[in-house]
PDB file of N, CA and C in Angstrom:
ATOM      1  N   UNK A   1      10.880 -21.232  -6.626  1.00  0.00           N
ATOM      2  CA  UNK A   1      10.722 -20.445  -7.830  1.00  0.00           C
ATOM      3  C   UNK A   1      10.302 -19.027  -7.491  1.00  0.00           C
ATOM      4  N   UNK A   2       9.546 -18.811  -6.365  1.00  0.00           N
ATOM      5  CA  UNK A   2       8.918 -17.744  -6.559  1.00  0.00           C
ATOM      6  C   UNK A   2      10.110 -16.793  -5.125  1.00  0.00           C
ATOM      7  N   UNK A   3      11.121 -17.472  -4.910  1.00  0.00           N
ATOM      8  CA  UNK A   3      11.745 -16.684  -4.449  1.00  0.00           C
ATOM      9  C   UNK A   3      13.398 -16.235  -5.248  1.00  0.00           C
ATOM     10  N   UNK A   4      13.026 -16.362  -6.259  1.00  0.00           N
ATOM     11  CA  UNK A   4      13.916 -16.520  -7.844  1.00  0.00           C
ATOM     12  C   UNK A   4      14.961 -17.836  -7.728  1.00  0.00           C
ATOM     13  N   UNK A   5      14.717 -18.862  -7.107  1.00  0.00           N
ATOM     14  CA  UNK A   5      15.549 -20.160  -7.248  1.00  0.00           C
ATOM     15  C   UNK A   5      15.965 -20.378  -8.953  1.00  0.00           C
ATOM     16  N   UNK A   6      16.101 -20.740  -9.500  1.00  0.00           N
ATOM     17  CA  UNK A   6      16.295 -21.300 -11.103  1.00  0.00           C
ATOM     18  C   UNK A   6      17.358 -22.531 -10.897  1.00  0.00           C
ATOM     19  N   UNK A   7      16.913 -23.154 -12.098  1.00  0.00           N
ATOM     20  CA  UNK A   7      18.125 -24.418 -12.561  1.00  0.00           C
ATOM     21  C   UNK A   7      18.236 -25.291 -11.326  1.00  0.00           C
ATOM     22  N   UNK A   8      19.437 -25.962 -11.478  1.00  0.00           N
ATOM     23  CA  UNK A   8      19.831 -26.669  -9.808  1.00  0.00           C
ATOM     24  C   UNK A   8      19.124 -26.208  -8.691  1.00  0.00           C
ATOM     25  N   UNK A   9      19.409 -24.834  -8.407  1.00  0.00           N
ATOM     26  CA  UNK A   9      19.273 -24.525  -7.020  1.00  0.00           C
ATOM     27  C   UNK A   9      17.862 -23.995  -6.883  1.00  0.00           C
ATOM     28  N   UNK A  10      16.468 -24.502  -8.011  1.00  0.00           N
ATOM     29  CA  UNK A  10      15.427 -24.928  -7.691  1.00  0.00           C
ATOM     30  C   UNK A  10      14.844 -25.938  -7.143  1.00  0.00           C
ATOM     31  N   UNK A  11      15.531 -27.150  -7.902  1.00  0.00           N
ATOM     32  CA  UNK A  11      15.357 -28.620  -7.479  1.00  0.00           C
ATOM     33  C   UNK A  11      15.832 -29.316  -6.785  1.00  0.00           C
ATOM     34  N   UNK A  12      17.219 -28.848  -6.043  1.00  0.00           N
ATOM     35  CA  UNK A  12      18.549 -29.363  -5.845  1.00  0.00           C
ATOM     36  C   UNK A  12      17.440 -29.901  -3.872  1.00  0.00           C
ATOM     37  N   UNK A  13      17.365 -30.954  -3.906  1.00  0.00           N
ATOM     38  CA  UNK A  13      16.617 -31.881  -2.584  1.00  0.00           C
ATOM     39  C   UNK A  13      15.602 -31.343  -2.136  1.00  0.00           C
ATOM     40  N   UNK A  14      15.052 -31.003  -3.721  1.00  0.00           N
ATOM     41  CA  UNK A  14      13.168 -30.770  -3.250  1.00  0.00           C
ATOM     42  C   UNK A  14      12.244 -31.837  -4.749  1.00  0.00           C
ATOM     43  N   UNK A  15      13.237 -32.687  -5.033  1.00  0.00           N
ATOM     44  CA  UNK A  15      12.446 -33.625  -5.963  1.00  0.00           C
ATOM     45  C   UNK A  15      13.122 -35.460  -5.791  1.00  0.00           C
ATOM     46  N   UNK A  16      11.545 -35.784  -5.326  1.00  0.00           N
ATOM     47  CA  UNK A  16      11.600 -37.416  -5.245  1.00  0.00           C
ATOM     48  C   UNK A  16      13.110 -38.303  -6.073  1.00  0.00           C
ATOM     49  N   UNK A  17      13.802 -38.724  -5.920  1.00  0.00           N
ATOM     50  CA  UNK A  17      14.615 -39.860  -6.589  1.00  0.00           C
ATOM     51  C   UNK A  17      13.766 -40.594  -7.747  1.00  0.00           C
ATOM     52  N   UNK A  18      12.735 -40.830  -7.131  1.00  0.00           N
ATOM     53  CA  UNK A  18      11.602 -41.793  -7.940  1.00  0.00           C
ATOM     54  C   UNK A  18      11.239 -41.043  -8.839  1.00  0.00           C
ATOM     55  N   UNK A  19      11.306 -39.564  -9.111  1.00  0.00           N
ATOM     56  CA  UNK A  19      10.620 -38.330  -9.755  1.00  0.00           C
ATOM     57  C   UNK A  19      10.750 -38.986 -11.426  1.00  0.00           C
ATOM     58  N   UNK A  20       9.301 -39.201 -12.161  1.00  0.00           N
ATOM     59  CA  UNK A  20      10.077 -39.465 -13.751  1.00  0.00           C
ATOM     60  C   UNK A  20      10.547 -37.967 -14.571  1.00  0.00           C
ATOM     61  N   UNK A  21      10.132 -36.589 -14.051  1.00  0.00           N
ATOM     62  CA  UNK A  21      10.605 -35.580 -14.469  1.00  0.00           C
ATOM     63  C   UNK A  21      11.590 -35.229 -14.496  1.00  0.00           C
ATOM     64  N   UNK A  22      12.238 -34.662 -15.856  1.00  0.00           N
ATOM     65  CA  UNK A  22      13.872 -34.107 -15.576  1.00  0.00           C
ATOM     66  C   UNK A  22      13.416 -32.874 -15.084  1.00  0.00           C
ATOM     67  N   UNK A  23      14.886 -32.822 -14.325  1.00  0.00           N
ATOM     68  CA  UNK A  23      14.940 -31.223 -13.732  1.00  0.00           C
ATOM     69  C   UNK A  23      14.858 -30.103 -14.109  1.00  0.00           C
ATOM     70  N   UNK A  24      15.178 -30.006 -15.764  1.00  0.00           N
ATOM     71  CA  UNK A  24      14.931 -28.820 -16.463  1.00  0.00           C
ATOM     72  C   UNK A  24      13.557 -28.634 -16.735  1.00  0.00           C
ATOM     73  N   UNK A  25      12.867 -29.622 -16.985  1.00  0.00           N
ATOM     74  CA  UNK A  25      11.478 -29.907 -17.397  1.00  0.00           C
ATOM     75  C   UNK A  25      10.482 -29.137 -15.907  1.00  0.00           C
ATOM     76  N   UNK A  26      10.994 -28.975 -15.444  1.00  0.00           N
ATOM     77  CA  UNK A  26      10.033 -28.657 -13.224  1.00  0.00           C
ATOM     78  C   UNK A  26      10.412 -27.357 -13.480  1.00  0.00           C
ATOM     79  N   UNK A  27      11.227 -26.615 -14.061  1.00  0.00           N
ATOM     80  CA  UNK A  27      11.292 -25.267 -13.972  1.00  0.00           C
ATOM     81  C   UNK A  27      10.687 -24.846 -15.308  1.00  0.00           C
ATOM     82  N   UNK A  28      10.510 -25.452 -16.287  1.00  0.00           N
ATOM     83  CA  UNK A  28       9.252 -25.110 -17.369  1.00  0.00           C
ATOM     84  C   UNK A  28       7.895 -24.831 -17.075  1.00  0.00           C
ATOM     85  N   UNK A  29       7.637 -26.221 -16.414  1.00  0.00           N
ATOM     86  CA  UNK A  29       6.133 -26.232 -16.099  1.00  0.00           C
ATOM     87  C   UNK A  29       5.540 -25.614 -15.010  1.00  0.00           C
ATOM     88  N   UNK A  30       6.709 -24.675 -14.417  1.00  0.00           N
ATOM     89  CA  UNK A  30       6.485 -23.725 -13.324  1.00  0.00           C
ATOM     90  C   UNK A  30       6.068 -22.527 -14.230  1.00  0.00           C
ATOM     91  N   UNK A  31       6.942 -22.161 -14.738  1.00  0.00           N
ATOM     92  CA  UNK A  31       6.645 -20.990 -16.302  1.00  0.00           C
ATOM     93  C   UNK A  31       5.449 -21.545 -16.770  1.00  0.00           C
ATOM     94  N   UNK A  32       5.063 -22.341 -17.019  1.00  0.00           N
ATOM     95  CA  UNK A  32       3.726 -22.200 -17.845  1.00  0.00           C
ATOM     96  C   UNK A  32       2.660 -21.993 -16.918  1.00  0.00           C
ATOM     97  N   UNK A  33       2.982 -22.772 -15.460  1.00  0.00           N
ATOM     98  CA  UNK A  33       1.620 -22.303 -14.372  1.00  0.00           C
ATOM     99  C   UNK A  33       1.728 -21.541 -13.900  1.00  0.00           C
ATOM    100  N   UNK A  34       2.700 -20.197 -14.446  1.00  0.00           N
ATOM    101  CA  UNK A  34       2.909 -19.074 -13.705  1.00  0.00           C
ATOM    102  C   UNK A  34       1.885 -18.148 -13.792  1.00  0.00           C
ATOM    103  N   UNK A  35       0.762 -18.039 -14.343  1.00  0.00           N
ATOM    104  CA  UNK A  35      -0.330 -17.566 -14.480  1.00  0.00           C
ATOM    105  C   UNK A  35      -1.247 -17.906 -13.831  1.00  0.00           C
ATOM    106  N   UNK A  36      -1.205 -18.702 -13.317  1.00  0.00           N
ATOM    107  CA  UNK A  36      -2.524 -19.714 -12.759  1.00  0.00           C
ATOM    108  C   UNK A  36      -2.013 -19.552 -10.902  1.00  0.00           C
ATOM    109  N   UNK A  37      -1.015 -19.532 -11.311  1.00  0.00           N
ATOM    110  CA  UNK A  37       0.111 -19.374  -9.543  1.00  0.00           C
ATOM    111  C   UNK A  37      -0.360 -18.275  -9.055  1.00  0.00           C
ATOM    112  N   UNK A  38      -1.010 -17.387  -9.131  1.00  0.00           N
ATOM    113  CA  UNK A  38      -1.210 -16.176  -9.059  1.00  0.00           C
ATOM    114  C   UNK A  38      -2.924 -16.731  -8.331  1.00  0.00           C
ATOM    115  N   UNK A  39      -2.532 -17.114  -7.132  1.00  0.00           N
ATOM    116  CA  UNK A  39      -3.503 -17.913  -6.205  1.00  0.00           C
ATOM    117  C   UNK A  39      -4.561 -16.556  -5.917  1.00  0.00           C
ATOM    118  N   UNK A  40      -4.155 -15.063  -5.338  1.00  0.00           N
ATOM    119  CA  UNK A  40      -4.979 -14.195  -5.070  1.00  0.00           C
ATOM    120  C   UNK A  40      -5.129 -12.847  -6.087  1.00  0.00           C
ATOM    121  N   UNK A  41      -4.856 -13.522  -7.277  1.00  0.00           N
ATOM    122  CA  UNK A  41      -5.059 -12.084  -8.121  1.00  0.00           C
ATOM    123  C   UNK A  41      -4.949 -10.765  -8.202  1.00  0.00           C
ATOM    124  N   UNK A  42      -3.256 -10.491  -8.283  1.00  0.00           N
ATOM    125  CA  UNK A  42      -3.191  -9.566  -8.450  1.00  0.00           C
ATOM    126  C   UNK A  42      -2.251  -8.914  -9.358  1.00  0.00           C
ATOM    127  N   UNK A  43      -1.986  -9.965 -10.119  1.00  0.00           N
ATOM    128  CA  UNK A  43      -1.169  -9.763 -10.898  1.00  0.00           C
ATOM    129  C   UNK A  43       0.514 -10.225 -10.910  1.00  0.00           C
ATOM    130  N   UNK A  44       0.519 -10.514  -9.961  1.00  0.00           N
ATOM    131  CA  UNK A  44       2.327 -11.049  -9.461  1.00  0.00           C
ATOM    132  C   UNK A  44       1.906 -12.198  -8.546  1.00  0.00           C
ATOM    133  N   UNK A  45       3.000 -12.972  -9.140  1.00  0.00           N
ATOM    134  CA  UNK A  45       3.628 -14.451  -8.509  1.00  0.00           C
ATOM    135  C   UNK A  45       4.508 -13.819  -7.689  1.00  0.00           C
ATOM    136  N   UNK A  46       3.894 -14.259  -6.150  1.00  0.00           N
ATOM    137  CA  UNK A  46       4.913 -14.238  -4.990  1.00  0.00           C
ATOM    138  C   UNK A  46       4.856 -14.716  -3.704  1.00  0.00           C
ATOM    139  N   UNK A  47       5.945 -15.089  -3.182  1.00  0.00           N
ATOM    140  CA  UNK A  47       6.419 -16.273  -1.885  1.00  0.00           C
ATOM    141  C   UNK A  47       5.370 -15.940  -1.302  1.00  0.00           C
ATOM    142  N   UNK A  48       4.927 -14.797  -0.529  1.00  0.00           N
ATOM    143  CA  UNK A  48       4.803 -14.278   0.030  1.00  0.00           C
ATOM    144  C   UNK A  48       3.351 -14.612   0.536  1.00  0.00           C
ATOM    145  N   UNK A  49       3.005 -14.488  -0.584  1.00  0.00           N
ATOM    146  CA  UNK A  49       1.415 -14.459  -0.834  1.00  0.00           C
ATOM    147  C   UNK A  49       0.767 -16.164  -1.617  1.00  0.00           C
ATOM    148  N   UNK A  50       1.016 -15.970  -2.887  1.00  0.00           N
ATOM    149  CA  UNK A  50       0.451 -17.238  -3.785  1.00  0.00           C
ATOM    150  C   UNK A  50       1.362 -18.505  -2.707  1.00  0.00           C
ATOM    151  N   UNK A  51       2.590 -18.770  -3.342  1.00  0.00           N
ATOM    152  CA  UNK A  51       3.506 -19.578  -2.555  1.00  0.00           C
ATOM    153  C   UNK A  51       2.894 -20.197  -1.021  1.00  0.00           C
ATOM    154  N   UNK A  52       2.654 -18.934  -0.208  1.00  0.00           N
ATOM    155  CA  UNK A  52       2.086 -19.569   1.035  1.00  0.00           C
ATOM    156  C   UNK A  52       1.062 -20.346   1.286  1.00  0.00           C
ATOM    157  N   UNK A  53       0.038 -19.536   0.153  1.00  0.00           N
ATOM    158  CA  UNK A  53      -1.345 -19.683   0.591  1.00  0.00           C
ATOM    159  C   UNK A  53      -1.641 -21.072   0.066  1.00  0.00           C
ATOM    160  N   UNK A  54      -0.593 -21.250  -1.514  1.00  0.00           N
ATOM    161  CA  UNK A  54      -0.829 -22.838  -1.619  1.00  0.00           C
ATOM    162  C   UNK A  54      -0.220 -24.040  -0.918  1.00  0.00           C
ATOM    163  N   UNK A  55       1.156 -23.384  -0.007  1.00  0.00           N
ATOM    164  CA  UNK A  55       1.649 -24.476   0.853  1.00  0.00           C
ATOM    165  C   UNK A  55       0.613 -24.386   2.239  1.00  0.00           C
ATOM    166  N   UNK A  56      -0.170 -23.614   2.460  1.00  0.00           N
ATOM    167  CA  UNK A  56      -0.945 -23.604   3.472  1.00  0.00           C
ATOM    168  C   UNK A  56      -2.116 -24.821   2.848  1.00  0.00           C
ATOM    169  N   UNK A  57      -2.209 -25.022   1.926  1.00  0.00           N
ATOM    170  CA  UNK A  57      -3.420 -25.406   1.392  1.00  0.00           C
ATOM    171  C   UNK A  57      -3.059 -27.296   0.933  1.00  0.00           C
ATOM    172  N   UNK A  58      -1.909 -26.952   0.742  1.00  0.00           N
ATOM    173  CA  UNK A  58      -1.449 -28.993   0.899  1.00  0.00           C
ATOM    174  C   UNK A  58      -1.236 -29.372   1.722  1.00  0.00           C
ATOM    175  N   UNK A  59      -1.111 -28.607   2.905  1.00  0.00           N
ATOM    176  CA  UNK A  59      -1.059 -29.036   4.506  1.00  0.00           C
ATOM    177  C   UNK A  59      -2.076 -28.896   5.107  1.00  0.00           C
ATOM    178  N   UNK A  60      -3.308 -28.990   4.200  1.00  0.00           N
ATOM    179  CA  UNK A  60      -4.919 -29.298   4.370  1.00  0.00           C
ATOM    180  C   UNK A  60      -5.799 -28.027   5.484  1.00  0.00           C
ATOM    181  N   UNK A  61      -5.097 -26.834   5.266  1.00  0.00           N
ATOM    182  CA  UNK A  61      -5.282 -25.963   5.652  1.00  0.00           C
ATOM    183  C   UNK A  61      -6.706 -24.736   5.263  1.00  0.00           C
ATOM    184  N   UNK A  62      -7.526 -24.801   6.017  1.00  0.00           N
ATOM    185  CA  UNK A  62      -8.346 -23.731   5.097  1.00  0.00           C
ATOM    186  C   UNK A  62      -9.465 -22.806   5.632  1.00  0.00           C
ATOM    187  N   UNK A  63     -10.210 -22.533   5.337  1.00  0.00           N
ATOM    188  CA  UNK A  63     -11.167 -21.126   5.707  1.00  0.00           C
ATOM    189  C   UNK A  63     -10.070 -20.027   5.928  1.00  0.00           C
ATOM    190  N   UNK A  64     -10.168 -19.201   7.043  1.00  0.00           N
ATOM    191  CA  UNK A  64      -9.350 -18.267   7.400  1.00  0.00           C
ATOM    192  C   UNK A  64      -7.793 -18.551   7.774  1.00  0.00           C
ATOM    193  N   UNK A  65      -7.918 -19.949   8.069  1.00  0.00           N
ATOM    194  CA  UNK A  65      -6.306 -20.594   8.621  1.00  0.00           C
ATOM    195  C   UNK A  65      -5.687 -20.382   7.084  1.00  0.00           C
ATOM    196  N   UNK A  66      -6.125 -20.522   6.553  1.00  0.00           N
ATOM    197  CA  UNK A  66      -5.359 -20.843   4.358  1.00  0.00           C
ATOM    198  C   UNK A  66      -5.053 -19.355   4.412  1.00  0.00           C
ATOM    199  N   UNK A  67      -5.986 -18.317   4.881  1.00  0.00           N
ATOM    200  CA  UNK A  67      -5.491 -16.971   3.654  1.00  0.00           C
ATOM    201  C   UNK A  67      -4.964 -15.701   4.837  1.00  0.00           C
ATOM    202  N   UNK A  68      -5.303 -16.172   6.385  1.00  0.00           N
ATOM    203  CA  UNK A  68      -4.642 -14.993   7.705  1.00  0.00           C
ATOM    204  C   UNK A  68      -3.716 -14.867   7.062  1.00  0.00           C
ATOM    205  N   UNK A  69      -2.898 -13.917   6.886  1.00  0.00           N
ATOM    206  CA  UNK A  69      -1.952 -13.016   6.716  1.00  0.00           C
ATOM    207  C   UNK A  69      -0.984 -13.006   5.321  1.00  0.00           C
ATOM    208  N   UNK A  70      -1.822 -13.785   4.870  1.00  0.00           N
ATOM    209  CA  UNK A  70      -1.128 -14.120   3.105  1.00  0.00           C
ATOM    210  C   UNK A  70      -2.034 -13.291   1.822  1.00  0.00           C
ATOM    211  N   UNK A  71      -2.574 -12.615   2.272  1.00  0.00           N
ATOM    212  CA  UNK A  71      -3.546 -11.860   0.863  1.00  0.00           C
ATOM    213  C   UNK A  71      -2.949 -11.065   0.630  1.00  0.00           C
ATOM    214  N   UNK A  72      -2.053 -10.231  -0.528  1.00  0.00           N
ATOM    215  CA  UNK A  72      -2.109  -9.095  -1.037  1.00  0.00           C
ATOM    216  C   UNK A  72      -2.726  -8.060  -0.880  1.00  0.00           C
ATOM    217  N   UNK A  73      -1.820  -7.009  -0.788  1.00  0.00           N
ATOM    218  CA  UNK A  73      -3.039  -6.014  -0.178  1.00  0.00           C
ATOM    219  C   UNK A  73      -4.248  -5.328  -1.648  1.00  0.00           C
ATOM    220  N   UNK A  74      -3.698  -5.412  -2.515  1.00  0.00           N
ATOM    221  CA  UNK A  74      -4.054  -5.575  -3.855  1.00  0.00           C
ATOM    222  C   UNK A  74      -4.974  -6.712  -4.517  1.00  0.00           C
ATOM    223  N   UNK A  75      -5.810  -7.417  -3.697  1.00  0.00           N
ATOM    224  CA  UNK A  75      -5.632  -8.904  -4.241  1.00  0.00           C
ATOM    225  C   UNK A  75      -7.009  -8.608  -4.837  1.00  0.00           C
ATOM    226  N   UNK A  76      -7.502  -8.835  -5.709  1.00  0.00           N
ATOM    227  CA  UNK A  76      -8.857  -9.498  -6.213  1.00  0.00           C
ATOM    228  C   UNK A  76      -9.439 -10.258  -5.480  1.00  0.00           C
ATOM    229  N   UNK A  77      -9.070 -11.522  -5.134  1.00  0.00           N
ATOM    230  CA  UNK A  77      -9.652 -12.426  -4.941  1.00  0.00           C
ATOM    231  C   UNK A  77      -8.733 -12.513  -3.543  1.00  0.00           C
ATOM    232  N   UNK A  78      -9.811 -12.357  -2.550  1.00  0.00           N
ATOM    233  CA  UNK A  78      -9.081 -12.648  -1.375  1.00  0.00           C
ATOM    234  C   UNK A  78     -10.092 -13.267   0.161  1.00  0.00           C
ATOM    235  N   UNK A  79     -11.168 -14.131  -0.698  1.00  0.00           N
ATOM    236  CA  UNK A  79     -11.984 -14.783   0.355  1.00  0.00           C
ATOM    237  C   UNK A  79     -11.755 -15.876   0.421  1.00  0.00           C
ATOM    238  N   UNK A  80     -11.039 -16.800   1.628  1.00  0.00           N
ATOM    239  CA  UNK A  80     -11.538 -18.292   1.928  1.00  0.00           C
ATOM    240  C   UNK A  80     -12.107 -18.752   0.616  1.00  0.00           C
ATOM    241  N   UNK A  81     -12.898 -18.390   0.700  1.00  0.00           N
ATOM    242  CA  UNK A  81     -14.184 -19.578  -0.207  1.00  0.00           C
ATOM    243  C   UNK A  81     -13.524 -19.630  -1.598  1.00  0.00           C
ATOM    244  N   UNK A  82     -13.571 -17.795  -2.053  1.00  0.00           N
ATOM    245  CA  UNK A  82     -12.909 -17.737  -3.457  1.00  0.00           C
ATOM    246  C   UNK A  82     -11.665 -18.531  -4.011  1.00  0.00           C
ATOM    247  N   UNK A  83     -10.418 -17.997  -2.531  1.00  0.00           N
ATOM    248  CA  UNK A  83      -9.372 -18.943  -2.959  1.00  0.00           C
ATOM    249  C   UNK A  83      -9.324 -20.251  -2.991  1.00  0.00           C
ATOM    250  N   UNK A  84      -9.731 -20.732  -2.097  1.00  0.00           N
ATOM    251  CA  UNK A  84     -10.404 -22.369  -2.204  1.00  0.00           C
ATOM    252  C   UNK A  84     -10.986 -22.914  -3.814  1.00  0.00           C
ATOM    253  N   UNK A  85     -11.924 -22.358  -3.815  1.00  0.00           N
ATOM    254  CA  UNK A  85     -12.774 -22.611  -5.288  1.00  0.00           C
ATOM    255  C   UNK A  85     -11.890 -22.698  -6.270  1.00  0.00           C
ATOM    256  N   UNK A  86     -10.771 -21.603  -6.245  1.00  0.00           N
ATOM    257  CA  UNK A  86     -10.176 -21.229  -7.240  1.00  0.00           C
ATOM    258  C   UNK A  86      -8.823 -22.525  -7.426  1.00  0.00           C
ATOM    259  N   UNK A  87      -8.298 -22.558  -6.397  1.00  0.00           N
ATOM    260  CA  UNK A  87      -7.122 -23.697  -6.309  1.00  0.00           C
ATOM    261  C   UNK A  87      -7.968 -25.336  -6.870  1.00  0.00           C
ATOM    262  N   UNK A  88      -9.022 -25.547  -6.287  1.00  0.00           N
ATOM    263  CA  UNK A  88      -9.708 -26.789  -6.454  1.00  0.00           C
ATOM    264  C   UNK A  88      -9.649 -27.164  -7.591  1.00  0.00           C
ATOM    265  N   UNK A  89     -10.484 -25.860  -8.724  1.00  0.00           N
ATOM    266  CA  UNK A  89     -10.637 -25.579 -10.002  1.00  0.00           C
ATOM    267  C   UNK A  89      -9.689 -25.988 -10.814  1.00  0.00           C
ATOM    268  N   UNK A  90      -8.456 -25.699 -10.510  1.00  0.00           N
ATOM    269  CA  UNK A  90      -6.678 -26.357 -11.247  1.00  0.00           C
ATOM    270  C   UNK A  90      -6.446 -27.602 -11.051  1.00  0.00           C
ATOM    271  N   UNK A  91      -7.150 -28.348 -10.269  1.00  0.00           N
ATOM    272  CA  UNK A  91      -6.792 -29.681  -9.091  1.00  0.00           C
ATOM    273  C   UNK A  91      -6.969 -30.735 -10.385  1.00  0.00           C
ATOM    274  N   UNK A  92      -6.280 -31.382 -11.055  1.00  0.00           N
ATOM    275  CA  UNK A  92      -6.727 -32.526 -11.946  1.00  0.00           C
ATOM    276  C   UNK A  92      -7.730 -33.698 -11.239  1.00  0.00           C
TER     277      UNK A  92
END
């Protein structure tokens, strides 16, 4: 998504078989957490930055290993601890 994928060629062999979500439905609920995606605050959803820092972060990644070279240079929020806190915070 955050490298402008849409429709098919968002989902197209990046969702379980078993998945009970339709496919149109995974590119909604990306739009609605597109606010919240915005992992280092700065106003923009991007690969670059949010994208990484949360695939760094499901691959149980963290302190300085989670945010080396993924902060915005713009970012608000750009400490270990903060981004941590902050992702946890969304975590159901």
């Amino acid at each position: 998504y955050t490298f402008g994928l849409r429709g098919e060629n968002l989902t197209n062999g990046a969702v379980s078989s078993s998945s009970t979500i339709a496919m149109d439905e995974i590119e909604a609920k990306v739009e609605q957490a597109r606010d919240i995606a915005d992992i280092d605050s700065n106003g923009t959803l991007d690969a670059l930055t949010d994208a990484l820092i949360l695939l760094r972060y499901t691959f149980g990644l963290r302190g300085d290993n989670l945010i080396d070279g993924a902060i915005a240079s713009d970012a608000t929020r750009s400490s270990a601890e903060d981004i941590e806190a902050y992702i946890e915070s969304h975590i159901p």
